[in-house]
C-alpha atoms as a PDB file:
ATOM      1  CA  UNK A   1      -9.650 -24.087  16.691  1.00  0.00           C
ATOM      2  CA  UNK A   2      -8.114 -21.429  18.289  1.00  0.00           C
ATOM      3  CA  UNK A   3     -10.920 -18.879  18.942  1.00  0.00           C
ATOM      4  CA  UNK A   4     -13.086 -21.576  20.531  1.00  0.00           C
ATOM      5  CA  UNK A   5     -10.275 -22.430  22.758  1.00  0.00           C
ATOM      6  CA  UNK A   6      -9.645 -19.230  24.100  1.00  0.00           C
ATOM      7  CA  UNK A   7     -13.329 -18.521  24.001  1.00  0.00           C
ATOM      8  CA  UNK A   8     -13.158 -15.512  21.269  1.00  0.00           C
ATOM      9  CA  UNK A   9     -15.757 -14.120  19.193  1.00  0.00           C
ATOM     10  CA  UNK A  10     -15.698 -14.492  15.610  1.00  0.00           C
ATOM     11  CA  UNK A  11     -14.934 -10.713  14.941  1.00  0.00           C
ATOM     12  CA  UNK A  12     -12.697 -10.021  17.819  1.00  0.00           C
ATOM     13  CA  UNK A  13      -9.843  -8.189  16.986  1.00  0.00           C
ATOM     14  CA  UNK A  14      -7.764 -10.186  19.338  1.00  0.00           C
ATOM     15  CA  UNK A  15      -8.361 -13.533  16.730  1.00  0.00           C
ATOM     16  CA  UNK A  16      -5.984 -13.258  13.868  1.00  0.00           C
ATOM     17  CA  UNK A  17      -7.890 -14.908  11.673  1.00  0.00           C
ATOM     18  CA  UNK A  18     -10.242 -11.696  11.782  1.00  0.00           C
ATOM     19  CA  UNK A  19      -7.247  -9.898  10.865  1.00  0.00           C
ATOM     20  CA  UNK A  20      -6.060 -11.295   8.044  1.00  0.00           C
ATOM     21  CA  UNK A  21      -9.886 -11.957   6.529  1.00  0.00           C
ATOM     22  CA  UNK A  22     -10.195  -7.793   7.229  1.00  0.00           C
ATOM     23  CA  UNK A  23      -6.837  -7.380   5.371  1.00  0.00           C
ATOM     24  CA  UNK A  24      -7.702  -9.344   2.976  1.00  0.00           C
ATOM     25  CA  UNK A  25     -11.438  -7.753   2.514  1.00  0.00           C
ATOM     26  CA  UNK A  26      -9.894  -4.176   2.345  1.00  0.00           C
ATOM     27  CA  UNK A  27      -6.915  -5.357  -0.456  1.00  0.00           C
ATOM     28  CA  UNK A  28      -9.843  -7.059  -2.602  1.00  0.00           C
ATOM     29  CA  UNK A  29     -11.974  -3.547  -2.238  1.00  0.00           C
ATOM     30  CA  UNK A  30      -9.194  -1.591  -3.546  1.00  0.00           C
ATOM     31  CA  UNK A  31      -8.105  -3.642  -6.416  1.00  0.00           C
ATOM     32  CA  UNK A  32     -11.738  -3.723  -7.556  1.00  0.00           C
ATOM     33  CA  UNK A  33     -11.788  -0.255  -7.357  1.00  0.00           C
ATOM     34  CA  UNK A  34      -8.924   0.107  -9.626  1.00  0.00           C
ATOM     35  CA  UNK A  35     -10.306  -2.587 -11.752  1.00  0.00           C
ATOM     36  CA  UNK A  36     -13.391  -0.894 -12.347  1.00  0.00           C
ATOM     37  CA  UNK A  37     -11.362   2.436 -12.885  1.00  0.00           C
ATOM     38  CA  UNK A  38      -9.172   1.043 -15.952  1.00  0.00           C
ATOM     39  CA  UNK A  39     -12.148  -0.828 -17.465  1.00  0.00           C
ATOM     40  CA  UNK A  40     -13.905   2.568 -17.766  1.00  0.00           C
ATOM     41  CA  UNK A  41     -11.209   4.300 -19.100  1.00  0.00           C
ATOM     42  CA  UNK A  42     -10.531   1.398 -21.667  1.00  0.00           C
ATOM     43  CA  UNK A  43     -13.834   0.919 -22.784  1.00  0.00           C
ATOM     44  CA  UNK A  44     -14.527   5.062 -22.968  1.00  0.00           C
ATOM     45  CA  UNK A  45     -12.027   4.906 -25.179  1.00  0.00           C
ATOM     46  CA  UNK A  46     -12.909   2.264 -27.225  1.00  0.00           C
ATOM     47  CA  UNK A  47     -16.324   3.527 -27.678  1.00  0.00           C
ATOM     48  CA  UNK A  48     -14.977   6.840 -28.995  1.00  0.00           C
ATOM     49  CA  UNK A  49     -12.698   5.112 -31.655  1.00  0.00           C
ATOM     50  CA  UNK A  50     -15.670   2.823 -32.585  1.00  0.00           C
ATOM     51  CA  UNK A  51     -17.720   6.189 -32.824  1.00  0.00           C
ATOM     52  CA  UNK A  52     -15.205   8.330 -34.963  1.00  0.00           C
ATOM     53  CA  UNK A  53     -14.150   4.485 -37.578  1.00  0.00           C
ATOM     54  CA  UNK A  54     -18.126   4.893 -37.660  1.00  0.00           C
ATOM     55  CA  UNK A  55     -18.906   7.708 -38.355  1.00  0.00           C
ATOM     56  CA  UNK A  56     -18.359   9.212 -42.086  1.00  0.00           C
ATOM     57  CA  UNK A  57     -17.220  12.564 -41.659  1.00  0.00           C
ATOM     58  CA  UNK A  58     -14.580  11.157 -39.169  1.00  0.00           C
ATOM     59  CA  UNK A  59     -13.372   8.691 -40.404  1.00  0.00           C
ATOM     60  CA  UNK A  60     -11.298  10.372 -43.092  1.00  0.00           C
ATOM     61  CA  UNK A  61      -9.430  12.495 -41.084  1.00  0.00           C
ATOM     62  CA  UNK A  62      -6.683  10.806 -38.710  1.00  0.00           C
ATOM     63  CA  UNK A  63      -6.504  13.502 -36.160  1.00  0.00           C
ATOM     64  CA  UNK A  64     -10.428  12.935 -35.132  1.00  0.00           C
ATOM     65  CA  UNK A  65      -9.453   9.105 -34.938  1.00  0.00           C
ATOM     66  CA  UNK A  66      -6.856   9.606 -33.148  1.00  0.00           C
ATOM     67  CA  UNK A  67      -8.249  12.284 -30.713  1.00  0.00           C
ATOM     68  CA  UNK A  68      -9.693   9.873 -28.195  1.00  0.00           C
ATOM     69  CA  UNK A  69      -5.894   8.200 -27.833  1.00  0.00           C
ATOM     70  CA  UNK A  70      -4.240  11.286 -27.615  1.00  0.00           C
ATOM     71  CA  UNK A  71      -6.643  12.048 -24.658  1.00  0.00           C
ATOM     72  CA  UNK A  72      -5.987   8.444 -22.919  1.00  0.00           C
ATOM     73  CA  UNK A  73      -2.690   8.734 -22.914  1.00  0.00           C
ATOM     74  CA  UNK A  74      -2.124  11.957 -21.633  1.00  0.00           C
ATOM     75  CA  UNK A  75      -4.257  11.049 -18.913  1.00  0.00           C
ATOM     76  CA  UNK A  76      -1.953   8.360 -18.303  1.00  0.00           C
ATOM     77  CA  UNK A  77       1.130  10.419 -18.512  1.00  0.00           C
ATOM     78  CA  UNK A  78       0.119  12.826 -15.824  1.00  0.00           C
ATOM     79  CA  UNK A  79      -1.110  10.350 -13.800  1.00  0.00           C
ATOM     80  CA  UNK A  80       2.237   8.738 -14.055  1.00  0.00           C
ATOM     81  CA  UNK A  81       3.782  12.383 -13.141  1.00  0.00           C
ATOM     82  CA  UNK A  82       1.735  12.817 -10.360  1.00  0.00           C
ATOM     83  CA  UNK A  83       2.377   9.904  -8.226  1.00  0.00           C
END
């Protein structure tokens, strides 16, 4: 291989295998990061609509059920806005 020819190190930045594994490492932390973001933010809101169908002096009112959407998706919106 070519580090072993050229008598590299395994983490030298000169080897561009170490690059692309580094690339690769930082990528993977992000999008884990953002998966972990939107499965909070689903499952926050899930567990409020389970709470309010639950509960019996939400459940007759649609506003209450609907509360926790209203506040996902307005989240979502100014996220959208602010990018």
């Amino acid at each position: 291989s070519g580090k072993n020819d050229y008598g590299l190190e395994e983490d030298d930045y000169r080897n561009p295998a170490c690059i692309a594994d580094n690339v690769g490492d930082n990528v993977g932390d992000i999008a884990g990061m953002g998966a972990d973001l939107f499965g909070s933010f689903a499952e926050s809101t899930c567990a409020a609509l389970v709470l309010a169908a639950s509960s019996p002096d939400l459940r007759d009112g649609w506003c209450s059920l609907m509360y926790p959407v209203l506040i996902s998706s307005t989240g979502v919106v100014v996220g959208l806005l602010t990018l």
